[in-house]
N, C-alpha and C. Protein backbone atom coordinates (compact mmCIF):
# COMPACT_ATOMS: atom_id res chain seq x y z
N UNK A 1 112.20 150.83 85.24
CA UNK A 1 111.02 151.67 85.06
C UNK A 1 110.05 151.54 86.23
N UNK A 2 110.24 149.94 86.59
CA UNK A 2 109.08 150.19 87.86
C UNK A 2 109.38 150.59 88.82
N UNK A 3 110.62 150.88 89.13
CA UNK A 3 111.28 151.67 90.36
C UNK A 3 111.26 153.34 90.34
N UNK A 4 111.40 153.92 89.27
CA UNK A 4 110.62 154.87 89.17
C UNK A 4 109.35 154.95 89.14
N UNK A 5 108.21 153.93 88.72
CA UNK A 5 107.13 154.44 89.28
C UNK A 5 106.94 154.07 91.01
N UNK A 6 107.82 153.47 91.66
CA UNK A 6 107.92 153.82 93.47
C UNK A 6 108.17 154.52 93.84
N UNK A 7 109.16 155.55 93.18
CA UNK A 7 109.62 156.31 93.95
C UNK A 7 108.84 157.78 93.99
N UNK A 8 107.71 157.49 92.82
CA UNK A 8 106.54 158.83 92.38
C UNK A 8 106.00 158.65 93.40
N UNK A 9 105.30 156.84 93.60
CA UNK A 9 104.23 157.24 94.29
C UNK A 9 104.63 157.41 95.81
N UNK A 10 105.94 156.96 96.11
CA UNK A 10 106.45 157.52 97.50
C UNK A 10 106.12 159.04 97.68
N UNK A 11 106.64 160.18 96.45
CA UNK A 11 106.18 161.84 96.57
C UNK A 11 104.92 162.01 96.70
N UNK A 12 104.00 161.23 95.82
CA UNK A 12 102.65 161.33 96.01
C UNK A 12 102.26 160.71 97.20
N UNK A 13 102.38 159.68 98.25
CA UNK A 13 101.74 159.79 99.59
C UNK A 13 102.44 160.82 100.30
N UNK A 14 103.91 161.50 100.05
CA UNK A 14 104.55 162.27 100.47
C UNK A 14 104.01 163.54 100.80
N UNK A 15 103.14 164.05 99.75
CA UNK A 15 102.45 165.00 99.54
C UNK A 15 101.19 165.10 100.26
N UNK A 16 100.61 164.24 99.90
CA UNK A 16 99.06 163.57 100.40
C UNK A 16 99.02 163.51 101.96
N UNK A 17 100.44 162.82 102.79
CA UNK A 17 100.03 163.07 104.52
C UNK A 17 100.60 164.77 104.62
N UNK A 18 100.86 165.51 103.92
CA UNK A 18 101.26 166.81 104.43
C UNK A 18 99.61 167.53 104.16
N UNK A 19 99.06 167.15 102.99
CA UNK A 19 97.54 167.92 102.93
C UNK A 19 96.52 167.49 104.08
N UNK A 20 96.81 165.69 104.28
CA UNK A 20 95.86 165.10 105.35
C UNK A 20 96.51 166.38 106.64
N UNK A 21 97.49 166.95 106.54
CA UNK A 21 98.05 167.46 108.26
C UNK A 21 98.02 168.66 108.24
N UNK A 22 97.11 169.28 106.79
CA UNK A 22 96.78 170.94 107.01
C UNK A 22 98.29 171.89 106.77
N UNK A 23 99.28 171.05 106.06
CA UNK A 23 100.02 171.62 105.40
C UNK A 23 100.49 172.14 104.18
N UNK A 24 99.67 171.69 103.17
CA UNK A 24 99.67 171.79 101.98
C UNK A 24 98.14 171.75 101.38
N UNK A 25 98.09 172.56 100.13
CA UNK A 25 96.39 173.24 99.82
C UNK A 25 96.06 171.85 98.76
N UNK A 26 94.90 171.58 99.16
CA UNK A 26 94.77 170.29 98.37
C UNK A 26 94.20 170.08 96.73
N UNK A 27 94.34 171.34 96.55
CA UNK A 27 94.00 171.58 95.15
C UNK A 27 95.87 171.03 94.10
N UNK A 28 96.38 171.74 94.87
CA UNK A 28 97.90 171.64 94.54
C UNK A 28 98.66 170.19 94.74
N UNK A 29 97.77 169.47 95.51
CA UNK A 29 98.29 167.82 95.88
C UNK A 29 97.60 167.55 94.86
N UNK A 30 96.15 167.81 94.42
CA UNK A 30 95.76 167.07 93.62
C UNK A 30 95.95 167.19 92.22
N UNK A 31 96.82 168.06 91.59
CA UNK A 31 97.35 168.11 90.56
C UNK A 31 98.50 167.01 90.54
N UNK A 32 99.68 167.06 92.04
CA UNK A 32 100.71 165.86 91.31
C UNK A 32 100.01 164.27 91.35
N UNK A 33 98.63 164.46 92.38
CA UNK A 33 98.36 162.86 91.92
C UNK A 33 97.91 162.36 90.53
N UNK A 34 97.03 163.19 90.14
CA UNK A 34 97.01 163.22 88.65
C UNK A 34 97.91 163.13 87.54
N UNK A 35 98.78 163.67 87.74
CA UNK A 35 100.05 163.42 86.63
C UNK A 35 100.40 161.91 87.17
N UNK A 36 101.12 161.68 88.61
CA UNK A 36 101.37 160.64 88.49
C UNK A 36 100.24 159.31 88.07
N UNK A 37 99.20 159.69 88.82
CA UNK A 37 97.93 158.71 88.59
C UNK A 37 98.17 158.00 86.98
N UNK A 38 98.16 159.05 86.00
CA UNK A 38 98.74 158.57 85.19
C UNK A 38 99.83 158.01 84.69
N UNK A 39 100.72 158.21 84.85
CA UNK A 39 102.16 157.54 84.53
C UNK A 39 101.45 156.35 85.42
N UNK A 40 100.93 156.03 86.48
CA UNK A 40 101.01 154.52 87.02
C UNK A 40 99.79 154.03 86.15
N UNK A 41 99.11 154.19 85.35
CA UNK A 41 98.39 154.03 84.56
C UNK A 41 99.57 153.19 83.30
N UNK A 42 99.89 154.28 82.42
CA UNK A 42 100.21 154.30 81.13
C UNK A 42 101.80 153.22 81.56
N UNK A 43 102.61 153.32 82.66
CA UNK A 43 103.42 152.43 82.62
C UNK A 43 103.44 151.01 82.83
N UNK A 44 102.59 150.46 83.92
CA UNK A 44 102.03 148.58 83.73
C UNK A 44 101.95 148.44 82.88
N UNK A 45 100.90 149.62 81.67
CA UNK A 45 100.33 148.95 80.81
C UNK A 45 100.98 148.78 79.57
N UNK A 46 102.46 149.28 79.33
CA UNK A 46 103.32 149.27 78.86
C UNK A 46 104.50 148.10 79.23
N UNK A 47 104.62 147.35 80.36
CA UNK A 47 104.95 146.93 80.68
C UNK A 47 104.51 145.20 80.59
N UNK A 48 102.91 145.95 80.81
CA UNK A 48 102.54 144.29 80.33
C UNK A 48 102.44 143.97 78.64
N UNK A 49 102.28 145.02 77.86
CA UNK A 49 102.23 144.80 76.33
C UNK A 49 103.60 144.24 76.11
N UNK A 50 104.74 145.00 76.60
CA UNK A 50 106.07 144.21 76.46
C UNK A 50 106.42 143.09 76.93
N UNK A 51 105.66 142.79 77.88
CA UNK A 51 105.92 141.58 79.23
C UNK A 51 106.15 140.09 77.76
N UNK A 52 106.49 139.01 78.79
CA UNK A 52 106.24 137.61 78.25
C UNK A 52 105.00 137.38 77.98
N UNK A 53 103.71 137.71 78.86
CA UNK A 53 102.58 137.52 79.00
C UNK A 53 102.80 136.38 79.91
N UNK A 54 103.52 135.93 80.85
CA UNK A 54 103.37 134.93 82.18
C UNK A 54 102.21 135.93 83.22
N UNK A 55 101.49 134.60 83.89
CA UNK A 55 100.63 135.45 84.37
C UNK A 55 100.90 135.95 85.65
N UNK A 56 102.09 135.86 86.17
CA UNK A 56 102.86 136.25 87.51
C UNK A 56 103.25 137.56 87.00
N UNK A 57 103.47 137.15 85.63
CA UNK A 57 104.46 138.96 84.90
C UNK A 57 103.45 139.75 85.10
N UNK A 58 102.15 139.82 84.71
CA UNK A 58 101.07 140.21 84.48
C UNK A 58 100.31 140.45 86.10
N UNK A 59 100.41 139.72 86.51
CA UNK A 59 100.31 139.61 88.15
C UNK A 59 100.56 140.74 89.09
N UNK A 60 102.27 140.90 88.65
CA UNK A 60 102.78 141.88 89.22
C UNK A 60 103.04 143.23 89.02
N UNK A 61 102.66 143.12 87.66
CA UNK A 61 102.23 144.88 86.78
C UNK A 61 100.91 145.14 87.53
N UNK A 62 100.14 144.24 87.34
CA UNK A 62 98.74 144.88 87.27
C UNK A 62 98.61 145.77 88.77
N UNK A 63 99.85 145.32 89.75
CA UNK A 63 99.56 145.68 91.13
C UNK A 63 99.91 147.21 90.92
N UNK A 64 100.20 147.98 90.19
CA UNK A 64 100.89 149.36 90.09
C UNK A 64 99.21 150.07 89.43
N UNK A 65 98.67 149.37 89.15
CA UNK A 65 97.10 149.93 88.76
C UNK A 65 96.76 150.71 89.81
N UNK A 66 96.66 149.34 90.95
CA UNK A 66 95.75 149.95 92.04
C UNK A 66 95.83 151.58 92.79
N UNK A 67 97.84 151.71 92.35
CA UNK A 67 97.77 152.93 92.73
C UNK A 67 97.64 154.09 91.93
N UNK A 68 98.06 153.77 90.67
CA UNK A 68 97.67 154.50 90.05
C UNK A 68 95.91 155.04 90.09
N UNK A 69 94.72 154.04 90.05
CA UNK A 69 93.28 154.12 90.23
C UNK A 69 93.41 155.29 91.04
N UNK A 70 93.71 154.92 92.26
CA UNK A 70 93.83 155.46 93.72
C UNK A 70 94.23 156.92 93.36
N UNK A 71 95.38 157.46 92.76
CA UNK A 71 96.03 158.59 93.12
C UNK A 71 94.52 159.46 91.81
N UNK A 72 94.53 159.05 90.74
CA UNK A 72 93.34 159.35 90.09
C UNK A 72 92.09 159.78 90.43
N UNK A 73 91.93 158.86 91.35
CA UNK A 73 90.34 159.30 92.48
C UNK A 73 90.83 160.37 93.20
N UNK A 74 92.02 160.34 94.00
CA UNK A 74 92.75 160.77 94.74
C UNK A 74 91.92 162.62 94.42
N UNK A 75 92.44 162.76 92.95
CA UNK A 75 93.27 163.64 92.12
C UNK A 75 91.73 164.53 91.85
N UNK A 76 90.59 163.49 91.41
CA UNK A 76 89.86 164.23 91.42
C UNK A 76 88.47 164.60 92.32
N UNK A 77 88.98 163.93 93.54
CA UNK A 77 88.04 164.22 94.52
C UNK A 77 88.37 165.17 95.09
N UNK A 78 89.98 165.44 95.92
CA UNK A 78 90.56 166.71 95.82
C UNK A 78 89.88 168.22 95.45
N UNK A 79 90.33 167.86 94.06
CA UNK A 79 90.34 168.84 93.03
C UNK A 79 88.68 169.35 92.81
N UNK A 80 87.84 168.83 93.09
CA UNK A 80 86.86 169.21 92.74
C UNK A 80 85.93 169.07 93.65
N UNK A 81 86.37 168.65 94.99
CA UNK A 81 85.75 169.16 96.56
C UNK A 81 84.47 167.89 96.75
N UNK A 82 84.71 166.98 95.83
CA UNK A 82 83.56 166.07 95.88
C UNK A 82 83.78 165.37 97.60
N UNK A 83 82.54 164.59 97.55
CA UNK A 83 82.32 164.50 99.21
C UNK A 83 83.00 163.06 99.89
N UNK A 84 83.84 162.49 98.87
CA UNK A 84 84.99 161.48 98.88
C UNK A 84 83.88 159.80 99.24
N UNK A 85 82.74 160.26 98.93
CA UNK A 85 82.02 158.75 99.23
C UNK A 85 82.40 157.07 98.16
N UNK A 86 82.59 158.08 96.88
CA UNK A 86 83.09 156.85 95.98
C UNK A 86 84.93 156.06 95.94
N UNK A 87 85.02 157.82 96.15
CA UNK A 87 86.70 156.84 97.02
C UNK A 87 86.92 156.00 98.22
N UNK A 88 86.13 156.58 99.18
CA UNK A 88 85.79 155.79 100.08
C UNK A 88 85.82 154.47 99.77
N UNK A 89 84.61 153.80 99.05
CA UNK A 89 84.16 152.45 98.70
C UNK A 89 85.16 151.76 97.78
N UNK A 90 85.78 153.22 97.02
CA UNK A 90 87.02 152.23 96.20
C UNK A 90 88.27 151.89 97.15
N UNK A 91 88.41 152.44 98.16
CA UNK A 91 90.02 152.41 98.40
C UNK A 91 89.25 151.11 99.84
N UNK A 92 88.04 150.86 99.98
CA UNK A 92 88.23 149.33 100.63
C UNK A 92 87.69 148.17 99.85
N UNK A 93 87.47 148.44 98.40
CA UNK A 93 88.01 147.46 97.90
C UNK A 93 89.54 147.15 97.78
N UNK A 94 89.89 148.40 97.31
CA UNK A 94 91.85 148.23 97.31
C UNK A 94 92.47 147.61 98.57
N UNK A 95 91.52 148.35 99.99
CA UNK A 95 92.08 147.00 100.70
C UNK A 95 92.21 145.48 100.97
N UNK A 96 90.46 144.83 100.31
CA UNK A 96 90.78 143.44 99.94
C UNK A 96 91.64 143.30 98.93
N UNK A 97 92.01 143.73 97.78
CA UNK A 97 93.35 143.56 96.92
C UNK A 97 94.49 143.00 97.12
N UNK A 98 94.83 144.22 98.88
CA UNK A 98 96.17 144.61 99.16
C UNK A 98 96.39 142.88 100.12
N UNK A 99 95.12 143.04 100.67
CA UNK A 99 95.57 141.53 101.56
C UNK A 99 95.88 140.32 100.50
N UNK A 100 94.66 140.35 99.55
CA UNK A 100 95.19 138.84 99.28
C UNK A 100 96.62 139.16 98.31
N UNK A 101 97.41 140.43 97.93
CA UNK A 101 98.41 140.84 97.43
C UNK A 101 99.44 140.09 98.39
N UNK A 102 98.94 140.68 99.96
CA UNK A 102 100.11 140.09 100.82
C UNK A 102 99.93 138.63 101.29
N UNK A 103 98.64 137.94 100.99
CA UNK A 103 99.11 136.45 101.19
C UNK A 103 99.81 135.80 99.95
N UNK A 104 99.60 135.76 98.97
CA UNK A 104 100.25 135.91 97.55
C UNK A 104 101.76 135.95 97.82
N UNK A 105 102.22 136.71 98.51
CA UNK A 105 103.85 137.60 98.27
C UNK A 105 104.16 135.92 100.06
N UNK A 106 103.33 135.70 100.72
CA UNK A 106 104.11 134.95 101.60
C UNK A 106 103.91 133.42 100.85
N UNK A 107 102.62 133.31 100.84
CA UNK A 107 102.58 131.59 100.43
C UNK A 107 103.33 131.37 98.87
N UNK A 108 103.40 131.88 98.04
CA UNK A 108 103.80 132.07 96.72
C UNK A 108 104.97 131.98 96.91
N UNK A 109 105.34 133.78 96.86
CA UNK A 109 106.87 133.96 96.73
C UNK A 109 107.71 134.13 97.93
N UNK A 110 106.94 133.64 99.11
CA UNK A 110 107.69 133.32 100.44
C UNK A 110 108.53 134.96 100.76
N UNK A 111 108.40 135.87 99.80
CA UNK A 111 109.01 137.32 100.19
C UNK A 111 107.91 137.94 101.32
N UNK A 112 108.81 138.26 102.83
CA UNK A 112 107.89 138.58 103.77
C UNK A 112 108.23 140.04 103.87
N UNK A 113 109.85 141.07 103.17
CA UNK A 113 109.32 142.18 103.12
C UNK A 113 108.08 142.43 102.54
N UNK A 114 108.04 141.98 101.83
CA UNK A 114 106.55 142.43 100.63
C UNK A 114 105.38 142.09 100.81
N UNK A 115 105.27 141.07 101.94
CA UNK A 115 104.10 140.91 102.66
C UNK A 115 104.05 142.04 103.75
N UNK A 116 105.01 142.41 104.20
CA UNK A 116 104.68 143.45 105.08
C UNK A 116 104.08 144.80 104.95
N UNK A 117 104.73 145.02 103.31
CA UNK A 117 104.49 146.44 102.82
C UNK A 117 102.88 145.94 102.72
N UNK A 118 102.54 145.22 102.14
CA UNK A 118 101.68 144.49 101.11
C UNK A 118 99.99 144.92 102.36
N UNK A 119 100.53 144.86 104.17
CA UNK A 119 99.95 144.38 104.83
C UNK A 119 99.51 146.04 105.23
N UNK A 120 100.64 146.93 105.20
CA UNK A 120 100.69 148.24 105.55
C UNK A 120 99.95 148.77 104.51
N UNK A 121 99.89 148.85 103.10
CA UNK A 121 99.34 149.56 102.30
C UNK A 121 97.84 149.33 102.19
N UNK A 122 97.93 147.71 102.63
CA UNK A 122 96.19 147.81 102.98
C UNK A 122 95.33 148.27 104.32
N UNK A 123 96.51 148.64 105.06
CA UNK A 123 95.91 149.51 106.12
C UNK A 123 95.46 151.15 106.19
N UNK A 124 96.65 151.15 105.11
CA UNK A 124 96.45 153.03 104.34
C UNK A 124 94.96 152.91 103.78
N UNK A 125 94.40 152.03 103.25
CA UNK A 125 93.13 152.25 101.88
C UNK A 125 92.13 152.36 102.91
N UNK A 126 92.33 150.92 103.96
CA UNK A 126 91.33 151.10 105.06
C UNK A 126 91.69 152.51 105.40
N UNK A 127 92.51 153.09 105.77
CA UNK A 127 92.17 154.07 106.42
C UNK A 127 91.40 155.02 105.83
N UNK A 128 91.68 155.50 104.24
CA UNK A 128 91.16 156.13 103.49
C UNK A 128 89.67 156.00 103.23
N UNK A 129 89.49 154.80 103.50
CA UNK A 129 87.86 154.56 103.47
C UNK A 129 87.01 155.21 104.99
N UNK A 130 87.73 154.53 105.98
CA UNK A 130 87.51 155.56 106.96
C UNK A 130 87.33 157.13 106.80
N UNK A 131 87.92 157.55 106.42
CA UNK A 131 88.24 158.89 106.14
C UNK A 131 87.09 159.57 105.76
N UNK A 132 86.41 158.44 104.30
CA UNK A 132 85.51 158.72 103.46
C UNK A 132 84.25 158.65 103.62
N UNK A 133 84.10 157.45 104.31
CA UNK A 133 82.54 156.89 104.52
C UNK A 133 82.14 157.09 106.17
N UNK A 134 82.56 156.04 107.27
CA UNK A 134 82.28 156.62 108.90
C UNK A 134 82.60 158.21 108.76
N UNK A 135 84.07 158.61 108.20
CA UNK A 135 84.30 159.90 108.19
C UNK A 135 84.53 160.48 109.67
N UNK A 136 85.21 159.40 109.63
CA UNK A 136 85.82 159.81 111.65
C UNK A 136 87.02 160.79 111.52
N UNK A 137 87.02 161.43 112.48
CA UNK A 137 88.47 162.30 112.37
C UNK A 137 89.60 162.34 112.70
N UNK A 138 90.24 161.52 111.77
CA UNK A 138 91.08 160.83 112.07
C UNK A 138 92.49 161.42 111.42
N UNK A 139 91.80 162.66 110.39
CA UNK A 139 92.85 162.97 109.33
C UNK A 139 94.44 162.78 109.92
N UNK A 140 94.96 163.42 110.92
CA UNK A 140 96.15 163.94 111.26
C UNK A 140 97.00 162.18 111.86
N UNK A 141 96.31 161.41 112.36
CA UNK A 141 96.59 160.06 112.38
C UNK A 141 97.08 159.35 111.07
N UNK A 142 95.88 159.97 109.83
CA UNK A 142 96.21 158.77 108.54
C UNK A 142 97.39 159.95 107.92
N UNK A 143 97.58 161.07 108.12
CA UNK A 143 98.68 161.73 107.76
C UNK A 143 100.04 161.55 107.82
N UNK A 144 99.64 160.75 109.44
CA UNK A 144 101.58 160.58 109.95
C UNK A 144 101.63 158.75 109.10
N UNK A 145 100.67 158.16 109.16
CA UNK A 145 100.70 157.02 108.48
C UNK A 145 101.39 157.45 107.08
N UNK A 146 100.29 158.17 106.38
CA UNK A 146 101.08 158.14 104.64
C UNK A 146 102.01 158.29 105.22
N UNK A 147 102.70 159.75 105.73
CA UNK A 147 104.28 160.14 105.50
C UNK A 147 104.97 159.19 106.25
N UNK A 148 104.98 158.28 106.78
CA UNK A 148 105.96 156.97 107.27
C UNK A 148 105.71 156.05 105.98
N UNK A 149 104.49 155.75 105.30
CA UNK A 149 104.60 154.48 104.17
C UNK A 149 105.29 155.61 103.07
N UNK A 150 105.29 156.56 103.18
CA UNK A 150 105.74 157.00 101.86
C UNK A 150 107.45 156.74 101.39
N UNK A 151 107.86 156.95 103.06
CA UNK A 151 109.60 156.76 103.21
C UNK A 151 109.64 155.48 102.97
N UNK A 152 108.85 154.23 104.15
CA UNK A 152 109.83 152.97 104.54
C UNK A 152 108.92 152.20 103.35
N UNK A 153 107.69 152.17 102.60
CA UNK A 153 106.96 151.20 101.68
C UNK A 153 107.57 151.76 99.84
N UNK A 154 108.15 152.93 99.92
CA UNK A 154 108.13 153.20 98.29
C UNK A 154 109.40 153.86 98.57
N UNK A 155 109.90 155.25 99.21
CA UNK A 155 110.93 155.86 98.53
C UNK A 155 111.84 155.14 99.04
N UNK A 156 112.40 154.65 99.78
CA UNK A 156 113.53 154.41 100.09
C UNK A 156 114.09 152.67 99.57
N UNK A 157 112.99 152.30 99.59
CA UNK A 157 112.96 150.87 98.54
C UNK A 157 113.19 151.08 97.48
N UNK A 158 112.74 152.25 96.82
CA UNK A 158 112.89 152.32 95.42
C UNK A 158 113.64 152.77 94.49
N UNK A 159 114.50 153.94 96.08
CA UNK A 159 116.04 154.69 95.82
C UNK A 159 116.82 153.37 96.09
N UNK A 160 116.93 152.48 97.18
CA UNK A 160 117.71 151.11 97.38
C UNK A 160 118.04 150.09 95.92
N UNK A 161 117.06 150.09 95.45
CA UNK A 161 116.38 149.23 94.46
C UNK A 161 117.30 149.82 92.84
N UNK A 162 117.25 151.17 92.80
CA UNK A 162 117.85 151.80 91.73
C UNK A 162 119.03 152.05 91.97
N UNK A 163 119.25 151.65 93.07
CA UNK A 163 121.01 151.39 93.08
C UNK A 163 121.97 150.15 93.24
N UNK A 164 120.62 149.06 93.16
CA UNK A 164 120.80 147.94 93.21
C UNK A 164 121.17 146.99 94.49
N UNK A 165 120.81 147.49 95.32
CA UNK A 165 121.60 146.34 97.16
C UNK A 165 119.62 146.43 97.52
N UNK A 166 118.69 146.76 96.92
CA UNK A 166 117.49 146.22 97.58
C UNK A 166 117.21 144.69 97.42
N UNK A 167 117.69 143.89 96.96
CA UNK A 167 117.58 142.39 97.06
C UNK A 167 118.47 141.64 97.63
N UNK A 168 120.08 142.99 98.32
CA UNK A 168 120.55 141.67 99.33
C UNK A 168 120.69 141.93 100.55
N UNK A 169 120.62 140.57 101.04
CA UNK A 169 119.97 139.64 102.37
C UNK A 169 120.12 140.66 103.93
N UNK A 170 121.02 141.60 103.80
CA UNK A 170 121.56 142.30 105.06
C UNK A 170 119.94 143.54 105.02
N UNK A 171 119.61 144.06 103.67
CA UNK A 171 119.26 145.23 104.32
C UNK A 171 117.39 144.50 103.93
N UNK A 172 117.41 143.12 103.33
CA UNK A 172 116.09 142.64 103.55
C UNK A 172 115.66 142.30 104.85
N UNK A 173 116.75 141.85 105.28
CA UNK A 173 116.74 141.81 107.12
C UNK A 173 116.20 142.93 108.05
N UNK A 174 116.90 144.29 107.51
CA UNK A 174 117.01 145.05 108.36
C UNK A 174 115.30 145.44 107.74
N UNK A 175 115.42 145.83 106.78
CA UNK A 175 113.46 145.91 106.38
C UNK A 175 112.26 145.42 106.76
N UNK A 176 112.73 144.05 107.07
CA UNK A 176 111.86 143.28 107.69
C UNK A 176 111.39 144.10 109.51
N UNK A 177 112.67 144.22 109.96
CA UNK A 177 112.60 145.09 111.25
C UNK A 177 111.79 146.29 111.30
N UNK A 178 112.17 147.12 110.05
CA UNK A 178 111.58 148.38 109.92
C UNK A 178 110.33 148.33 109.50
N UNK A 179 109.85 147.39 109.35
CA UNK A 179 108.12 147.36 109.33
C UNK A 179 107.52 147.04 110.36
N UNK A 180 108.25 146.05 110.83
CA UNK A 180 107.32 145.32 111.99
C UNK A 180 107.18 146.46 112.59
N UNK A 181 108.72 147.31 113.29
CA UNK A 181 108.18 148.22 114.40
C UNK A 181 106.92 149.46 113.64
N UNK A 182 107.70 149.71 112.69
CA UNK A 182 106.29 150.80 112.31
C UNK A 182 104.98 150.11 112.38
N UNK A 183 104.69 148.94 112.02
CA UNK A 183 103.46 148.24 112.33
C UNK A 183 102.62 148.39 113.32
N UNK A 184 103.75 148.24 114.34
CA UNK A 184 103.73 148.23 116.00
C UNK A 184 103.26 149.49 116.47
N UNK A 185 104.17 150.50 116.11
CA UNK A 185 103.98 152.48 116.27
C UNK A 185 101.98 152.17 115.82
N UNK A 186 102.00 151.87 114.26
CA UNK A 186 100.94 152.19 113.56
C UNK A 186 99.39 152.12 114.50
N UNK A 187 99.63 150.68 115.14
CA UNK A 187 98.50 149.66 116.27
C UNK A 187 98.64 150.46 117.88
N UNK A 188 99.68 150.55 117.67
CA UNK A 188 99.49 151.46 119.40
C UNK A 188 99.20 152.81 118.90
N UNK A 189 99.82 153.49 118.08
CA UNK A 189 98.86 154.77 117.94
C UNK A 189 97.09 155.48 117.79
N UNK A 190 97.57 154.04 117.24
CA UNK A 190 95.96 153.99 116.42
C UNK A 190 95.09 153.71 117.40
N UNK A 191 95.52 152.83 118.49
CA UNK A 191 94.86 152.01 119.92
C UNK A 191 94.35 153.77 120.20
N UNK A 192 95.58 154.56 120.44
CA UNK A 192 95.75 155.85 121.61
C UNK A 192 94.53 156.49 120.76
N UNK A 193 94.32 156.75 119.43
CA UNK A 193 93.61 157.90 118.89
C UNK A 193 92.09 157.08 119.18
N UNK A 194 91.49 155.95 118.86
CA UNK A 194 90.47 155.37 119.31
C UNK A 194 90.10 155.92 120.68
N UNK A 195 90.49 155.83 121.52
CA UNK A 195 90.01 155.72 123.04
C UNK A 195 90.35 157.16 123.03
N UNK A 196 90.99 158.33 122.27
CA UNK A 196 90.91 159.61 122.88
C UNK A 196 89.26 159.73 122.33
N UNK A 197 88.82 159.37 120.96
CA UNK A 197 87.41 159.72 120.64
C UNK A 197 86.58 158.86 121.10
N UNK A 198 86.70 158.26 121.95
CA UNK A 198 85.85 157.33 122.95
C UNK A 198 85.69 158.09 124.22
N UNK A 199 86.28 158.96 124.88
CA UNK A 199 86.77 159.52 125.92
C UNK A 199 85.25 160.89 126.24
């Protein structure tokens, strides 16, 4: 079940860098974040009522909130043309979340794909806060961002995952690779778009 809710919210940033890139009408994005917003809602919380109640179980549901919150704000700031200041302030709290999410996933459970995603998704919220509050223009930058986290952080982990070879050792390897360099793309791009609006 929780692999289907990755592979939603993979469509939903999927969606979301095509509106950030002036390809899609954002009234119409903000309808699928809403549906999903919910399902990442109504499924943790289903998940934790069934859970053991360990607080790692609980730990690791509760992390499917944040996006769910997110696609919700998402859904109705969108949708109703508001001036994105409260998402703003929410999605950099979601970025302190996402970090201590990814020190958690190294010192804890020593898993460094998941620190990586962990490290990338809190660079998305920052960005989103950017977006919201300085309100630099940056859209078409945090666009190509979602649509890269949407493939290498949710869908393709989550299609891997539902077919079962996402936990062995060859393609955790190769994952590990495929972040760093997008990491890498993410910091030198990001370097290039700074200094063009410095220019």
């Amino acid at each position: 079940m929780a692999n289907v809710g990755l592979l939603l919210s993979g469509a939903v940033l999927f969606l979301n860098s095509l509106m950030l890139r002036g390809k899609a009408e954002a009234k119409s994005v903000a309808i699928f974040n809403f549906f999903v917003g919910i399902l990442q809602i109504i499924i943790p919380l289903y998940l934790i009522m069934v859970s053991d109640q360990n607080h790692w179980t609980i730990y690791n549901h509760t992390a499917t909130f944040l996006f769910g919150l997110t696609f919700l704000y998402v859904s109705f700031t969108f949708y109703k043309g508001m001036d994105g200041s409260g998402l703003g302030w929410f999605c950099a709290w979601g970025t302190m979340i996402a970090i201590f999410y990814a020190f958690v996933s190294a010192i804890h459970f020593h898993n460094y794909v998941l620190t990586l995603t962990w490290i990338m998704w809190a660079f998305l919220w920052y960005l989103f806060y950017v977006l919201n509050i300085p309100k630099k223009p940056v859209a078409d930058y945090v666009g190509k961002v979602t649509l890269i986290q949407s493939l290498v952080t949710l869908t393709f982990p989550a299609l891997l995952s539902l077919i079962g070879i996402w936990e062995e050792a060859m393609i955790q390897r190769i994952w590990l690779v495929v972040l760093s360099v997008f990491i890498l793309y993410f910091v030198k791009t990001g370097l290039e778009v700074r200094s063009k609006q410095q220019d």
